[in-house]
Protein backbone atom coordinates (compact mmCIF):
# COMPACT_ATOMS: atom_id res chain seq x y z
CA UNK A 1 68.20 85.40 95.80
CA UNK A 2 69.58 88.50 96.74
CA UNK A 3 74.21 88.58 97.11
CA UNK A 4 73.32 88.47 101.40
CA UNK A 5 71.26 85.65 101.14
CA UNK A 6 73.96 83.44 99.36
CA UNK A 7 76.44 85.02 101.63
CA UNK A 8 74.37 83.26 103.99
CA UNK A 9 73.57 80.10 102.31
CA UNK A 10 77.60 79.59 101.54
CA UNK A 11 78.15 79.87 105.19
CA UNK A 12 80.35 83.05 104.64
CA UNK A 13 81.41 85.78 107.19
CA UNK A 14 81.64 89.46 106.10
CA UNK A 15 84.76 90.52 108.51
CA UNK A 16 84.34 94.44 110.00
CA UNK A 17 84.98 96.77 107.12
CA UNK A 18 88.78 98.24 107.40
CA UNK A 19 89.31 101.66 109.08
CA UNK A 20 90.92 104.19 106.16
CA UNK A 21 94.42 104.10 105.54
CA UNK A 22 95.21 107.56 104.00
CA UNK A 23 93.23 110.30 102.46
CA UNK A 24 90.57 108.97 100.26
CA UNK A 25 87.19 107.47 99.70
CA UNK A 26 86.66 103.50 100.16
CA UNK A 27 83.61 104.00 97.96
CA UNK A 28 82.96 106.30 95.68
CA UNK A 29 79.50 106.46 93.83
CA UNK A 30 78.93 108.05 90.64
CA UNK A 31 75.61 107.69 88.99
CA UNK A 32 75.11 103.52 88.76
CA UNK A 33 78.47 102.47 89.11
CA UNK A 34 80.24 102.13 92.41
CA UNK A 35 84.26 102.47 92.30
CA UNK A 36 86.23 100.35 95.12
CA UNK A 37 89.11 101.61 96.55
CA UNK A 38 91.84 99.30 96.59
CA UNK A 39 90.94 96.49 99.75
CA UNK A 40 93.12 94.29 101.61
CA UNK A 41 92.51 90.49 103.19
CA UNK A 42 90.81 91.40 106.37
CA UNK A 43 90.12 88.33 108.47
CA UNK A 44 87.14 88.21 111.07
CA UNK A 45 89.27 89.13 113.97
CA UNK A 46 90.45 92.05 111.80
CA UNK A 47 93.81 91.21 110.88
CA UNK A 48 95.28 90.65 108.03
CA UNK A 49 96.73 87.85 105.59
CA UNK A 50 100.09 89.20 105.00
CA UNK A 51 103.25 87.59 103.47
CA UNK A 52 104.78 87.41 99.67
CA UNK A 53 103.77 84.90 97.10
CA UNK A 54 106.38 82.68 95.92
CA UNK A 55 108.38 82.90 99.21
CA UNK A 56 106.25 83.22 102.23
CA UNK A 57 102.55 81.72 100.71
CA UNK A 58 101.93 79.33 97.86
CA UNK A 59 99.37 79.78 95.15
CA UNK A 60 96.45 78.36 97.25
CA UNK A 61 96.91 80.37 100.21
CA UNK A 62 97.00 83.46 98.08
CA UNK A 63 93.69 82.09 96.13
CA UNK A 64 92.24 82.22 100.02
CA UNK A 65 93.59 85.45 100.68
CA UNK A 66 91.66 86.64 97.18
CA UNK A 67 88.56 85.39 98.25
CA UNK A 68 88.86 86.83 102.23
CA UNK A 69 89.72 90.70 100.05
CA UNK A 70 86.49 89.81 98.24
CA UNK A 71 84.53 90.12 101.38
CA UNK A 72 86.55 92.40 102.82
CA UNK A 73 84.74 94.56 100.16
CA UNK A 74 81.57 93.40 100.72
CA UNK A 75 81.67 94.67 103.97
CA UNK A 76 83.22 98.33 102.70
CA UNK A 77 80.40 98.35 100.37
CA UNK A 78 77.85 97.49 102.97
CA UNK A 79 79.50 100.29 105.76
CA UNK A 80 78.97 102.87 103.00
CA UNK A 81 75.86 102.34 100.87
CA UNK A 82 73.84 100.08 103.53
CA UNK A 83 72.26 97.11 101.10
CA UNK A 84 74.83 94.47 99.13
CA UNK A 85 71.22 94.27 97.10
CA UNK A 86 71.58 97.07 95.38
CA UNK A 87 74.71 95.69 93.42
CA UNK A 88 73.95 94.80 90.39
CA UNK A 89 77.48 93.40 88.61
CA UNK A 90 81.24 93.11 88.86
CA UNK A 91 82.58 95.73 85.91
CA UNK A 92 86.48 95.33 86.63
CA UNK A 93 88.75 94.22 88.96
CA UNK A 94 92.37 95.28 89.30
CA UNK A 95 93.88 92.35 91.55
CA UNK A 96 97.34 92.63 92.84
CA UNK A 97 99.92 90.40 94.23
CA UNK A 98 102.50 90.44 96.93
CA UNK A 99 104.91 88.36 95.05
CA UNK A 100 108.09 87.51 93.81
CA UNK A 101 109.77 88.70 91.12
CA UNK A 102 109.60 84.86 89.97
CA UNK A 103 106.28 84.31 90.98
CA UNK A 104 104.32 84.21 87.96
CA UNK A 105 100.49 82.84 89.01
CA UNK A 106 98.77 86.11 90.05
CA UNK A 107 95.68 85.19 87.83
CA UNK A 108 95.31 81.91 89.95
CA UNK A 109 95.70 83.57 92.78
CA UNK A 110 93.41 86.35 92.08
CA UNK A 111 91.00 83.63 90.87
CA UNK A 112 89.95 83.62 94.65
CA UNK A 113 88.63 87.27 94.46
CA UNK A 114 86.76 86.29 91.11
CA UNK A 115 85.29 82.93 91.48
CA UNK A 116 84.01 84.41 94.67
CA UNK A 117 81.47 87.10 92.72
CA UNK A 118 80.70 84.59 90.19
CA UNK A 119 79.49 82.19 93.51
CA UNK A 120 77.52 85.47 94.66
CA UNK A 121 76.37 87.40 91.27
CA UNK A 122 76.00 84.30 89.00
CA UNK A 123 78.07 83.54 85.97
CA UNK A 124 77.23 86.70 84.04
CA UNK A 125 76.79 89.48 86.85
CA UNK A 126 79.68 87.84 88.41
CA UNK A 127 82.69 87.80 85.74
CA UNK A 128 83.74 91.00 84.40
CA UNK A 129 87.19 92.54 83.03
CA UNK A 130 89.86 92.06 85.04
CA UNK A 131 94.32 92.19 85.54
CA UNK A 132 95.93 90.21 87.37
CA UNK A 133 99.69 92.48 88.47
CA UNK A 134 102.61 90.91 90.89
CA UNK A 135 103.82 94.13 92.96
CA UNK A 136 104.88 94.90 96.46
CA UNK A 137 102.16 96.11 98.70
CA UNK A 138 101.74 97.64 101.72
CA UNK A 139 101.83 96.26 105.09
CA UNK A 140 103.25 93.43 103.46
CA UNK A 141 99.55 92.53 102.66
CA UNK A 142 99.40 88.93 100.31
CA UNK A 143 96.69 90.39 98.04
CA UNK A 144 95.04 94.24 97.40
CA UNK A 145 91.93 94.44 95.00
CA UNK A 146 90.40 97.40 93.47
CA UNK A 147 86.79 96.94 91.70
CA UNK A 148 84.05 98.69 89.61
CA UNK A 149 80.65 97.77 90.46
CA UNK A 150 77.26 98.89 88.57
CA UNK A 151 73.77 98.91 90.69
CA UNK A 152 70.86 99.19 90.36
């Protein structure tokens, strides 16, 4: 089963890819690997889940806003290469945190991004290397992700 048809099966919603936010690339392909500019929590009606961990969202609301940057991706990936089939695995993810200076969960949280491409790659396509950071990002945004992807 190819990652569209489980984004089907798991009753999922790619929201519209974000519009570019400053001079750069949202994808940028070099030979089999695909590098992910960093991607914020785009909802369906294209807004976004902002608000800082440890004051203005708890741990589970960030873990939601981890999964909604995970296909907030998917959809950048799709807008610029056409075919979520061609991915092959998750290499790294850089997950980041609006949070708190005493916040200290941003691997929970980012669990949301993560157990999100294990549901779509499988279990070893799906995990790869990965931090978890607590910063402050922009827009006030709850959660930014940056990946690495190899396809095929």
């Amino acid at each position: 089963m190819n990652i569209e048809e489980r984004i089907k099966e798991l009753n999922l919603e790619l929201p519209p890819a974000p519009p570019l936010g400053g001079v750069y690339k949202p994808v940028m392909q070099v030979d089999k690997m695909l590098y992910i500019s960093g991607q914020g929590p785009v909802k369906n009606d294209a807004s976004l889940i902002t608000g800082k961990l440890g004051a203005d969202l708890n741990t589970e609301e960030g873990y939601q806003a981890a999964k909604q940057v995970g296909l907030t991706m998917l959809a950048t990936i799709k807008a610029q290469i056409g075919d979520l089939g061609k991915i092959k695995r998750i290499v790294k993810t850089l997950g980041m945190v609006n949070s708190q200076p005493d916040f200290y969960e941003q691997p929970k949280v980012i669990n949301g991004f993560s157990e999100l491409m294990v549901e779509l790659l499988g279990e070893d396509n799906g995990k790869g290397a990965r931090s978890a950071v607590g910063m402050i990002l922009p827009g006030n945004i709850a959660v930014e992700v940056e990946a690495i992807f190899e396809i095929y």
